[in-house]
Every structure is written in C-alpha cells, then in structure tokens.
C-alpha atoms as a PDB file:
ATOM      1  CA  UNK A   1      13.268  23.948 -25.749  1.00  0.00           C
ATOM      2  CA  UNK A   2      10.386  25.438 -27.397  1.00  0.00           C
ATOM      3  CA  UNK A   3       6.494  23.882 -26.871  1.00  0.00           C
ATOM      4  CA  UNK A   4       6.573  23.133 -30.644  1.00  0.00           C
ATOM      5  CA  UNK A   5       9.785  21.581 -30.129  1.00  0.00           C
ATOM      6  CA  UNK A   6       8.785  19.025 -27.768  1.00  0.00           C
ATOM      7  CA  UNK A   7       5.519  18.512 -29.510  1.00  0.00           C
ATOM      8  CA  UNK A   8       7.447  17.673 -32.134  1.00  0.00           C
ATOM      9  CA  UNK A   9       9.928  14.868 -30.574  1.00  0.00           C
ATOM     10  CA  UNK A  10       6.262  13.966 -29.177  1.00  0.00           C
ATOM     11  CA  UNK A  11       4.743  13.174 -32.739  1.00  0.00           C
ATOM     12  CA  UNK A  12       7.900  11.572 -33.686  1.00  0.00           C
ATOM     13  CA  UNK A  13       8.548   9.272 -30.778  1.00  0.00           C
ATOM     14  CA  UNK A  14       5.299   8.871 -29.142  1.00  0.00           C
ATOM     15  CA  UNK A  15       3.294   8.861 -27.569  1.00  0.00           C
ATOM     16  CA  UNK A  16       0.876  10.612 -29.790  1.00  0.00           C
ATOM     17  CA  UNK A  17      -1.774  10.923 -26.894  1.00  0.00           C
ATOM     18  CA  UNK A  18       0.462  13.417 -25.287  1.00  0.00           C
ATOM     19  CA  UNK A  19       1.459  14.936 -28.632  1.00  0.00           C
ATOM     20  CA  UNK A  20      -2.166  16.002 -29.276  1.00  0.00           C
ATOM     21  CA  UNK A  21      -2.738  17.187 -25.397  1.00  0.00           C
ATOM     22  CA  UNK A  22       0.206  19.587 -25.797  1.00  0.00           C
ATOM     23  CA  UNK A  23      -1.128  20.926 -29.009  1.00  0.00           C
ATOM     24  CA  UNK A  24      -4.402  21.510 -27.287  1.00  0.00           C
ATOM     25  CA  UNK A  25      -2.874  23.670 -24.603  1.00  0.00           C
ATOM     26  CA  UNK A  26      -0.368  25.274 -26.903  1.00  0.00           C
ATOM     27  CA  UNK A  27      -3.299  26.599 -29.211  1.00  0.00           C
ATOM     28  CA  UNK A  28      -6.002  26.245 -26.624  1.00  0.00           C
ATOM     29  CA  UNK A  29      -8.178  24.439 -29.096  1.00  0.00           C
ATOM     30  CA  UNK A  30     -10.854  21.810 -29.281  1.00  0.00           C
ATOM     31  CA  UNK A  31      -9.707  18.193 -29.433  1.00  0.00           C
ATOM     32  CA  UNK A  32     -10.600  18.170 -33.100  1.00  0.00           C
ATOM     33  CA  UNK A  33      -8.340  20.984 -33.921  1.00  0.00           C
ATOM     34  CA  UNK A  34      -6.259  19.304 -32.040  1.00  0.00           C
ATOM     35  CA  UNK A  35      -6.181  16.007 -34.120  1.00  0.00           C
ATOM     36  CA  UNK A  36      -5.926  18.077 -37.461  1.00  0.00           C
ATOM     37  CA  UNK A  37      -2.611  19.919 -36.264  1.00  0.00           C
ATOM     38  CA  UNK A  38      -1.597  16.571 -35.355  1.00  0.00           C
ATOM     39  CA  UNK A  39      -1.918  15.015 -38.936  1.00  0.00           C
ATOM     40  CA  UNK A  40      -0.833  18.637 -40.384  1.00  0.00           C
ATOM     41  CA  UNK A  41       2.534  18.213 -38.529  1.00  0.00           C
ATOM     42  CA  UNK A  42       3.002  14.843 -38.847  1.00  0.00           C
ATOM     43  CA  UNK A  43       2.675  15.286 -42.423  1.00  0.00           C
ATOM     44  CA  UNK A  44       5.390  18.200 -42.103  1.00  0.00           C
ATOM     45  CA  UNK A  45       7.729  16.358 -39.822  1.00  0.00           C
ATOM     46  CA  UNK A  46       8.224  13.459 -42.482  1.00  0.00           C
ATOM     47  CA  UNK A  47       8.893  15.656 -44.955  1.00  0.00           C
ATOM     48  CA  UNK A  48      11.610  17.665 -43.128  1.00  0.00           C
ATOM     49  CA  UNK A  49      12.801  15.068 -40.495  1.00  0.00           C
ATOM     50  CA  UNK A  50      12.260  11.540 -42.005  1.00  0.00           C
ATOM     51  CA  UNK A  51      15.403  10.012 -40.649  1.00  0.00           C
ATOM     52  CA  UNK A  52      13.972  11.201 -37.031  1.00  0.00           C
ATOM     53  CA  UNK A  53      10.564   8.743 -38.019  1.00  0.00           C
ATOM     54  CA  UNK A  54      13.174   5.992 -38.978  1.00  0.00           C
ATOM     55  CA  UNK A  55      14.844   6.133 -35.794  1.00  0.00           C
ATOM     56  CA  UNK A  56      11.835   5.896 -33.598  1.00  0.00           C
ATOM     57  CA  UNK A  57      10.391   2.795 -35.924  1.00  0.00           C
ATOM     58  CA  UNK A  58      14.437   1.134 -35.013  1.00  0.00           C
ATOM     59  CA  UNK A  59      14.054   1.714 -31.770  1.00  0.00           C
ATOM     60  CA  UNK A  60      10.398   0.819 -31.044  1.00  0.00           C
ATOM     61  CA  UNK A  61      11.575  -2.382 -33.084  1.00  0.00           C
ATOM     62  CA  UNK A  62      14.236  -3.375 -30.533  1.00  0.00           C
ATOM     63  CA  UNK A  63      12.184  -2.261 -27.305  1.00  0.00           C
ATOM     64  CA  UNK A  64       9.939  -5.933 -28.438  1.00  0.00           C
END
C-alpha cells in the first residue's frame, strides 16, 4: 500500500491528526500546506468514495 493510500483510509477513518502528519512527510510541507491537502482530499475522497465516509460515520456510531 501506497503513502497516499493510507493517507487516504486516514482521512476517511480517522484520525485526521495522523492524516495531516503523513501528508506533511509525504510532501515535506509546512503544517498549513498540510491542512489545505487535507481539505483538498477530503473534498476528493467524498466525491469518489462516499460509501467509504458512510461506513466510518456507522461504525464510529456503534463504537458509543
């Protein structure tokens, strides 16, 4: 599995605090840049894998 890959099932499932620390040492960017890739993909991610969002909202839902 690819960086972006993981980063991905990061954004997705959480927690987003690691999401953006891999995105910082995938790019090697400032934490800023790092937030805006964050919301970039994000944005991406529910386009192309909203079921995957769905999933993680079920299952934080029945870890209460």
């Amino acid at each position: 599995m690819d960086a972006w890959q993981q980063i991905d099932d990061l954004i997705v499932q959480g927690p987003h605090v690691l999401a953006v620390e891999a995105i910082r040492q995938a790019e090697v960017c400032s934490i800023q840049r790092a937030f805006d890739i964050f919301a970039e993909r994000c944005e991406l991610l529910r386009r192309t894998r909203p079921d995957a969002f769905e999933a993680a909202v079920k299952s934080a839902d029945l870890d209460e």
